[in-house]
C-alpha atoms as a PDB file:
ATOM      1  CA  UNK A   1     -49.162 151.005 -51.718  1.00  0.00           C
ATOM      2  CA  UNK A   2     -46.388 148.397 -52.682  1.00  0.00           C
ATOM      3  CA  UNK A   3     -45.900 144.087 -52.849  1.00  0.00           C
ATOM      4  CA  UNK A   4     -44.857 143.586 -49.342  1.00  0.00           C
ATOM      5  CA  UNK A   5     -47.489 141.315 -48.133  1.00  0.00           C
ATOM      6  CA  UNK A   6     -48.738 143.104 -45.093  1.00  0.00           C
ATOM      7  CA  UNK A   7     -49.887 145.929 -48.243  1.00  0.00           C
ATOM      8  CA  UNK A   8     -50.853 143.676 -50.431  1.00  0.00           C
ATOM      9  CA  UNK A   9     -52.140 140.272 -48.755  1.00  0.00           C
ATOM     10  CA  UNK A  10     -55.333 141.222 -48.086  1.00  0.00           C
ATOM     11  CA  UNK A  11     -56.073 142.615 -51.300  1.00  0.00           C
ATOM     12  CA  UNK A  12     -57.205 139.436 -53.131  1.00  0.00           C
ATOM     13  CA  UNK A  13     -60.062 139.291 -50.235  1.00  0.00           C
ATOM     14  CA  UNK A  14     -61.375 142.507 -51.330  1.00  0.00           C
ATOM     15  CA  UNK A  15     -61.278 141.499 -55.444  1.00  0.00           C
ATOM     16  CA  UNK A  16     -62.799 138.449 -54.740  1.00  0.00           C
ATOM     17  CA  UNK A  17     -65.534 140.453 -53.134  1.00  0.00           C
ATOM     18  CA  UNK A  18     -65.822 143.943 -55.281  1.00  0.00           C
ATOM     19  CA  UNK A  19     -65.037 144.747 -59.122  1.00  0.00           C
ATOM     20  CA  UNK A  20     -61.812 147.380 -59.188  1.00  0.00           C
ATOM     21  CA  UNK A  21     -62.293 149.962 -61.623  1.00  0.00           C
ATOM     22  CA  UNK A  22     -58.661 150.767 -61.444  1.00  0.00           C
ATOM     23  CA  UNK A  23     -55.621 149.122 -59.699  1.00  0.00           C
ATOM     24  CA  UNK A  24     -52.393 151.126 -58.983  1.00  0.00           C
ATOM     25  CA  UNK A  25     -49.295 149.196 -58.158  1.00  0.00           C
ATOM     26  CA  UNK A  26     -45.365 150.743 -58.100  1.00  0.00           C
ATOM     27  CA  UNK A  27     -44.984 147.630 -59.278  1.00  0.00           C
ATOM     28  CA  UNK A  28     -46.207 144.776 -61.502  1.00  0.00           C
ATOM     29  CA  UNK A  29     -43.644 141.557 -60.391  1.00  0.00           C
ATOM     30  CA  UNK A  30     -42.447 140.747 -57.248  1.00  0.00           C
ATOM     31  CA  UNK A  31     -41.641 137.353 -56.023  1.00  0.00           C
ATOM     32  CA  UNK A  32     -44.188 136.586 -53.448  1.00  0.00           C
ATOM     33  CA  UNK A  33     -47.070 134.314 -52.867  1.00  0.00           C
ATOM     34  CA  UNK A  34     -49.199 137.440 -51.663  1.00  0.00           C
ATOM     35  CA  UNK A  35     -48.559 139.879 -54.550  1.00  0.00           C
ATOM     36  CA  UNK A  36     -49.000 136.554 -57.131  1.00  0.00           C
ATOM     37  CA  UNK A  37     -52.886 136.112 -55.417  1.00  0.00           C
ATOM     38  CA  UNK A  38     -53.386 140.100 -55.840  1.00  0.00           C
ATOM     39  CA  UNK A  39     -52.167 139.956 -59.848  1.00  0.00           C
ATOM     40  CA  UNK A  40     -54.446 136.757 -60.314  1.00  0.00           C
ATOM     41  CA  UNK A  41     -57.460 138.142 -58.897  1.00  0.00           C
ATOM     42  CA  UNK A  42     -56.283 141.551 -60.997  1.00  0.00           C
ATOM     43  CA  UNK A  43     -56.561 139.622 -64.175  1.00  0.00           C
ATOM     44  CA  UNK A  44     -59.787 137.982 -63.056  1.00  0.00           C
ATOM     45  CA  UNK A  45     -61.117 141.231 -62.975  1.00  0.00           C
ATOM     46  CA  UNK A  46     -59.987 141.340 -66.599  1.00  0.00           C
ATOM     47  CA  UNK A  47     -57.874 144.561 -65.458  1.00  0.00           C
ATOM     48  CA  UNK A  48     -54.456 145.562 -65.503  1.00  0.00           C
ATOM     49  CA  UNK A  49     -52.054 146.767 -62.970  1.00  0.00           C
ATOM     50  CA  UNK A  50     -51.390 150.640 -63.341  1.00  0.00           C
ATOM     51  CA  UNK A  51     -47.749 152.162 -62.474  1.00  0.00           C
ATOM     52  CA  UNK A  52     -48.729 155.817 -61.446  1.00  0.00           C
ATOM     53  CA  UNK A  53     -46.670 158.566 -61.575  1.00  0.00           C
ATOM     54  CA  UNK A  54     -46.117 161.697 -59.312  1.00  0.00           C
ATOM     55  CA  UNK A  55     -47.647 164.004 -60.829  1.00  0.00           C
ATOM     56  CA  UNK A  56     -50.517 161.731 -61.851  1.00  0.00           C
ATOM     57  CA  UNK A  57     -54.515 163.327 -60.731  1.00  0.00           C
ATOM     58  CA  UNK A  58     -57.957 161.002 -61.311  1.00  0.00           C
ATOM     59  CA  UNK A  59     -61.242 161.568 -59.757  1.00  0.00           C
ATOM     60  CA  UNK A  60     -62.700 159.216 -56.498  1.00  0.00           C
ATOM     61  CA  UNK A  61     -66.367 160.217 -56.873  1.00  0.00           C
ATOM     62  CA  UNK A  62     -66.399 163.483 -55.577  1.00  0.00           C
ATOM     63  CA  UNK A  63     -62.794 163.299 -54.237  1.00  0.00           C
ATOM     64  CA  UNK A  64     -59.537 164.233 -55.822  1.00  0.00           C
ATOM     65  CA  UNK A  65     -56.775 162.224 -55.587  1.00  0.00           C
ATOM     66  CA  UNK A  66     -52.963 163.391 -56.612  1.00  0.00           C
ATOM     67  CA  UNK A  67     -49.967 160.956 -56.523  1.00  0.00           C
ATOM     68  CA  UNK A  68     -46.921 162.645 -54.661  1.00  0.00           C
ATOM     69  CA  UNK A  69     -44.642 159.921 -55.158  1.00  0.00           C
ATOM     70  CA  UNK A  70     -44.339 156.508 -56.303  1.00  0.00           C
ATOM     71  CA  UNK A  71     -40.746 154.433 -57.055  1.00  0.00           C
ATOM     72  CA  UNK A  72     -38.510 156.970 -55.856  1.00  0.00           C
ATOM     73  CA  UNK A  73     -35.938 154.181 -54.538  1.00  0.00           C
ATOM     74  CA  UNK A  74     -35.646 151.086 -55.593  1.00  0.00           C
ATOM     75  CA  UNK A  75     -35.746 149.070 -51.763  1.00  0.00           C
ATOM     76  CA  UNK A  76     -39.885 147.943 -51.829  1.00  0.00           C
ATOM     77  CA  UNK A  77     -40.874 150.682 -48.976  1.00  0.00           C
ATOM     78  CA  UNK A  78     -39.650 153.584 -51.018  1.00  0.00           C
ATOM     79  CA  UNK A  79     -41.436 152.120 -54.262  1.00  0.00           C
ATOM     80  CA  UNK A  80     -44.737 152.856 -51.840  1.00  0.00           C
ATOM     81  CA  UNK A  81     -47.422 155.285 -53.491  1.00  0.00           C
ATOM     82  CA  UNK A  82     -48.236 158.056 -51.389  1.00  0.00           C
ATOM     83  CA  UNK A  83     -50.931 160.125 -52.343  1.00  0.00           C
ATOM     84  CA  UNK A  84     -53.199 162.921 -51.171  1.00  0.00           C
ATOM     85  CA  UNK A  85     -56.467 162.550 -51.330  1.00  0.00           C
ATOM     86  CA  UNK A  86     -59.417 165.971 -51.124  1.00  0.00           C
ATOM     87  CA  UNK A  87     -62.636 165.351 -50.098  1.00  0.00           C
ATOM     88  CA  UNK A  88     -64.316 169.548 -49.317  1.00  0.00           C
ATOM     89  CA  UNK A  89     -62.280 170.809 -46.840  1.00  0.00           C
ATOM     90  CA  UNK A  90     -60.549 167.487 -45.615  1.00  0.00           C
ATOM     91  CA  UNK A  91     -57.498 165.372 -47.044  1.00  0.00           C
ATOM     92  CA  UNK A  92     -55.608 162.354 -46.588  1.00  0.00           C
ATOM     93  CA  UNK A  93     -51.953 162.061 -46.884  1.00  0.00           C
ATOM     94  CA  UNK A  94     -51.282 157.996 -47.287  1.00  0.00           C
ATOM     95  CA  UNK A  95     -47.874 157.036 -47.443  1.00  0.00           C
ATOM     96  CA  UNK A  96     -47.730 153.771 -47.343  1.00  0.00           C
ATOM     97  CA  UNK A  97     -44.128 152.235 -45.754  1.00  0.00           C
ATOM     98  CA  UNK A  98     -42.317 155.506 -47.625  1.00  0.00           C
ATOM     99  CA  UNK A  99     -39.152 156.260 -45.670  1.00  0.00           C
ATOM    100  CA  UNK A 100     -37.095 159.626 -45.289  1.00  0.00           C
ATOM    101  CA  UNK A 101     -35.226 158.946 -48.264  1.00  0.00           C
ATOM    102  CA  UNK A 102     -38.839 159.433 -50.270  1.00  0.00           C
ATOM    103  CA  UNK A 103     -40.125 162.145 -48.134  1.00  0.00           C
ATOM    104  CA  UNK A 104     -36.873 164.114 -48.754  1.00  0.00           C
ATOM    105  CA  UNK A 105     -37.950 163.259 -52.508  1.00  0.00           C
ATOM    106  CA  UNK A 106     -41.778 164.651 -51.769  1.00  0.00           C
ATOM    107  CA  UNK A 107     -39.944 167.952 -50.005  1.00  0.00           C
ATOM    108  CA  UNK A 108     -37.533 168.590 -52.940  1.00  0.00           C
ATOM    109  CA  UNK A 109     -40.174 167.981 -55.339  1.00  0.00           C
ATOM    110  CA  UNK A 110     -42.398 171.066 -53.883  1.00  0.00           C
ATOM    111  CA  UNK A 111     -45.820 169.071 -53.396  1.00  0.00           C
ATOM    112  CA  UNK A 112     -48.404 170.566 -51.458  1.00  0.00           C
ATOM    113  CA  UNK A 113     -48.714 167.736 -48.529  1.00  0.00           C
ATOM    114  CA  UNK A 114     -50.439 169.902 -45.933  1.00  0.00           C
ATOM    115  CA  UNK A 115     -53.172 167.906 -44.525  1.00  0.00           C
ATOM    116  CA  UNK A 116     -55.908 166.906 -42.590  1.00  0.00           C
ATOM    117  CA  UNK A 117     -55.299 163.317 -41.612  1.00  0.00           C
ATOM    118  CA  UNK A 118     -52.080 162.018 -42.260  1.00  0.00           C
ATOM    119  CA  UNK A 119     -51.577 157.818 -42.688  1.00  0.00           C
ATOM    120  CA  UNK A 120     -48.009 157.462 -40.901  1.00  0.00           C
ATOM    121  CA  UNK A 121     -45.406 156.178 -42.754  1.00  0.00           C
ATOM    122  CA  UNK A 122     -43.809 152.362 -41.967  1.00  0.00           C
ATOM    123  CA  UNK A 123     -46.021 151.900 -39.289  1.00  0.00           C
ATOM    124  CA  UNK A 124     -44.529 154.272 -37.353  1.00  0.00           C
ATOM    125  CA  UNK A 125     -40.967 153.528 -37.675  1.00  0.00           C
ATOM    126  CA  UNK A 126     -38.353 155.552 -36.855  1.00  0.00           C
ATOM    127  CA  UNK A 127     -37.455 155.290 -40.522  1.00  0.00           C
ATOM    128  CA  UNK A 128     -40.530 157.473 -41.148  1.00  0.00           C
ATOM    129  CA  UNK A 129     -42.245 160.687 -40.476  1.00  0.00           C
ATOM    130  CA  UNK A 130     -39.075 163.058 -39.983  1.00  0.00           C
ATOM    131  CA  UNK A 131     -39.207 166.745 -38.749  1.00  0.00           C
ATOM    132  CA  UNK A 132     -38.960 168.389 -41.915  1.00  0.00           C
ATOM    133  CA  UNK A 133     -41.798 165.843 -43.556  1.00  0.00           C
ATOM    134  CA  UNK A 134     -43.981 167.007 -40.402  1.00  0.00           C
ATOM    135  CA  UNK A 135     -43.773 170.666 -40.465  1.00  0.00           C
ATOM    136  CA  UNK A 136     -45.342 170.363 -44.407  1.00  0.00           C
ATOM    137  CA  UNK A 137     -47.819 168.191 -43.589  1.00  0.00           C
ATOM    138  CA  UNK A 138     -48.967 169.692 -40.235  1.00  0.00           C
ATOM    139  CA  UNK A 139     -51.898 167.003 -39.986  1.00  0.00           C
ATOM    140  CA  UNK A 140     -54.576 167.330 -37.546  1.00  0.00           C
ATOM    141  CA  UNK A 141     -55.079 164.101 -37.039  1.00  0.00           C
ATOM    142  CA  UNK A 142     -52.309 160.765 -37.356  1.00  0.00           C
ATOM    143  CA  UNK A 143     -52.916 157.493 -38.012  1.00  0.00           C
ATOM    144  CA  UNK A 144     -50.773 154.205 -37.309  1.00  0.00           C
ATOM    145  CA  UNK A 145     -51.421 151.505 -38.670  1.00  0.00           C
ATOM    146  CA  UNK A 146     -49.835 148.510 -36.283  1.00  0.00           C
ATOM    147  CA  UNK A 147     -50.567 145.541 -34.895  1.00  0.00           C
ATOM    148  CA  UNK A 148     -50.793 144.809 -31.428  1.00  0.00           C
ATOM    149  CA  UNK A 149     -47.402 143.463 -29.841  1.00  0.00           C
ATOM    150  CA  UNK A 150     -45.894 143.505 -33.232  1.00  0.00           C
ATOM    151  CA  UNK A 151     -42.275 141.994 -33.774  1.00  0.00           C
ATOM    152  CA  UNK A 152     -40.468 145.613 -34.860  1.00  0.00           C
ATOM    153  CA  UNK A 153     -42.200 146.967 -31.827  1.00  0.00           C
ATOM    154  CA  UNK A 154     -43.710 149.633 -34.025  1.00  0.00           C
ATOM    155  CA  UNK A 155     -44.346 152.193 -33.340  1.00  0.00           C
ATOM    156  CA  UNK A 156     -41.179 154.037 -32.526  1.00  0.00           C
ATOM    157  CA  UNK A 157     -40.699 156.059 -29.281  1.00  0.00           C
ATOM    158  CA  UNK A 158     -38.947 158.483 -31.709  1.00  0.00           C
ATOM    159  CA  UNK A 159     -41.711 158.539 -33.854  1.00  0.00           C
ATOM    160  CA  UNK A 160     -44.366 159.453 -31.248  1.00  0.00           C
ATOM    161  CA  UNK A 161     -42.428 162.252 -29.775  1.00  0.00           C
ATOM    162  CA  UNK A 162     -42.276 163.595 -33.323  1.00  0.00           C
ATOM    163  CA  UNK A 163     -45.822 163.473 -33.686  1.00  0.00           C
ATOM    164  CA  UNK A 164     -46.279 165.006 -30.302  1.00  0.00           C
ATOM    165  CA  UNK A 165     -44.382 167.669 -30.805  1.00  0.00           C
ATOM    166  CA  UNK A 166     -46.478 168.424 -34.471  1.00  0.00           C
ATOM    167  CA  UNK A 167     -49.578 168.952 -32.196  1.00  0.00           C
ATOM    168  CA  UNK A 168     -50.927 166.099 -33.794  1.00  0.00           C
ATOM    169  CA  UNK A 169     -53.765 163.539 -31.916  1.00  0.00           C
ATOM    170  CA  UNK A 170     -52.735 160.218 -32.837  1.00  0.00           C
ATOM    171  CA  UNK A 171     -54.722 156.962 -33.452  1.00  0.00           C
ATOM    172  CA  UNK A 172     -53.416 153.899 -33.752  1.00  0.00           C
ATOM    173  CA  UNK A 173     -54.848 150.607 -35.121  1.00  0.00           C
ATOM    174  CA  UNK A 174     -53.282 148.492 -32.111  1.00  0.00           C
ATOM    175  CA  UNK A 175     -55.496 151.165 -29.606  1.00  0.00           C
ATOM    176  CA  UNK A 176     -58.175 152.342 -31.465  1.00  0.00           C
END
């Protein structure tokens, strides 16, 4: 979703083991020893780096995937791509570490973001995954993505009771 390393890190793992067909970045530098392995293994692939845009649609087998947002600030959360992605009658919202300034950008920009299964934003950080971003998705189901005892003690209390009060049943990574 963007070059901070707990996005990207893992990511040379998984070109090492499967051919990419297409890679989608916000970015294509940033100064890290993580995002330098990804663009290496990238080129290995004899690919290129893509820089969506919103707006953007492609095909996932027999799912179809539209980009919602991608750069809309220029800190590295808010560069995250967040996309929806239909499969029948269920969707994904992934946001990546996007913040409230980009789902302010998402609202403003009239997106359908309704949802199945929403991916929470930032780990569940209070920085992510306000009111107004809620009552437009309206997921069924939320997922956070956190590690166990992390250091930013993610997720945020604030964040939960958000999501509680959505209706939403929420699975995290740490429990789960």
């Amino acid at each position: 979703t963007h070059a901070h390393e707990d996005h990207v890190g893992g990511l040379s793992g998984a070109l090492n083991y499967a051919a990419a067909e297409k890679v989608l970045c916000p970015v294509t530098q940033y100064d890290s020893k993580a995002f330098n392995n990804f663009v290496k293994n990238v080129e290995k692939q004899g690919k290129e780096i893509s820089v969506p845009s919103a707006g953007d649609r492609f095909s996932l087998g027999e799912a179809e995937v539209n980009i919602i947002a991608c750069n809309t600030k220029d800190d590295a959360n808010n560069t995250s791509i967040v996309m929806k992605i239909i499969y029948g009658d269920t969707s994904f919202l992934l946001t990546g570490d996007a913040e409230r300034e980009t789902e302010l950008a998402i609202l403003e920009g009239g997106y359908d973001i309704s949802c199945t299964v929403l991916k929470v934003g930032h780990h569940g950080s209070d920085s992510s995954t306000t009111y107004p971003f809620l009552r437009a998705v309206m997921p069924k189901y939320a997922v956070i993505s956190v590690g166990k005892d992390n250091s930013y003690d993610h997720p945020s209390e604030n964040t939960l009771s958000r999501l509680r009060d959505s209706g939403a049943t929420v699975f995290r990574t740490d429990y789960n």
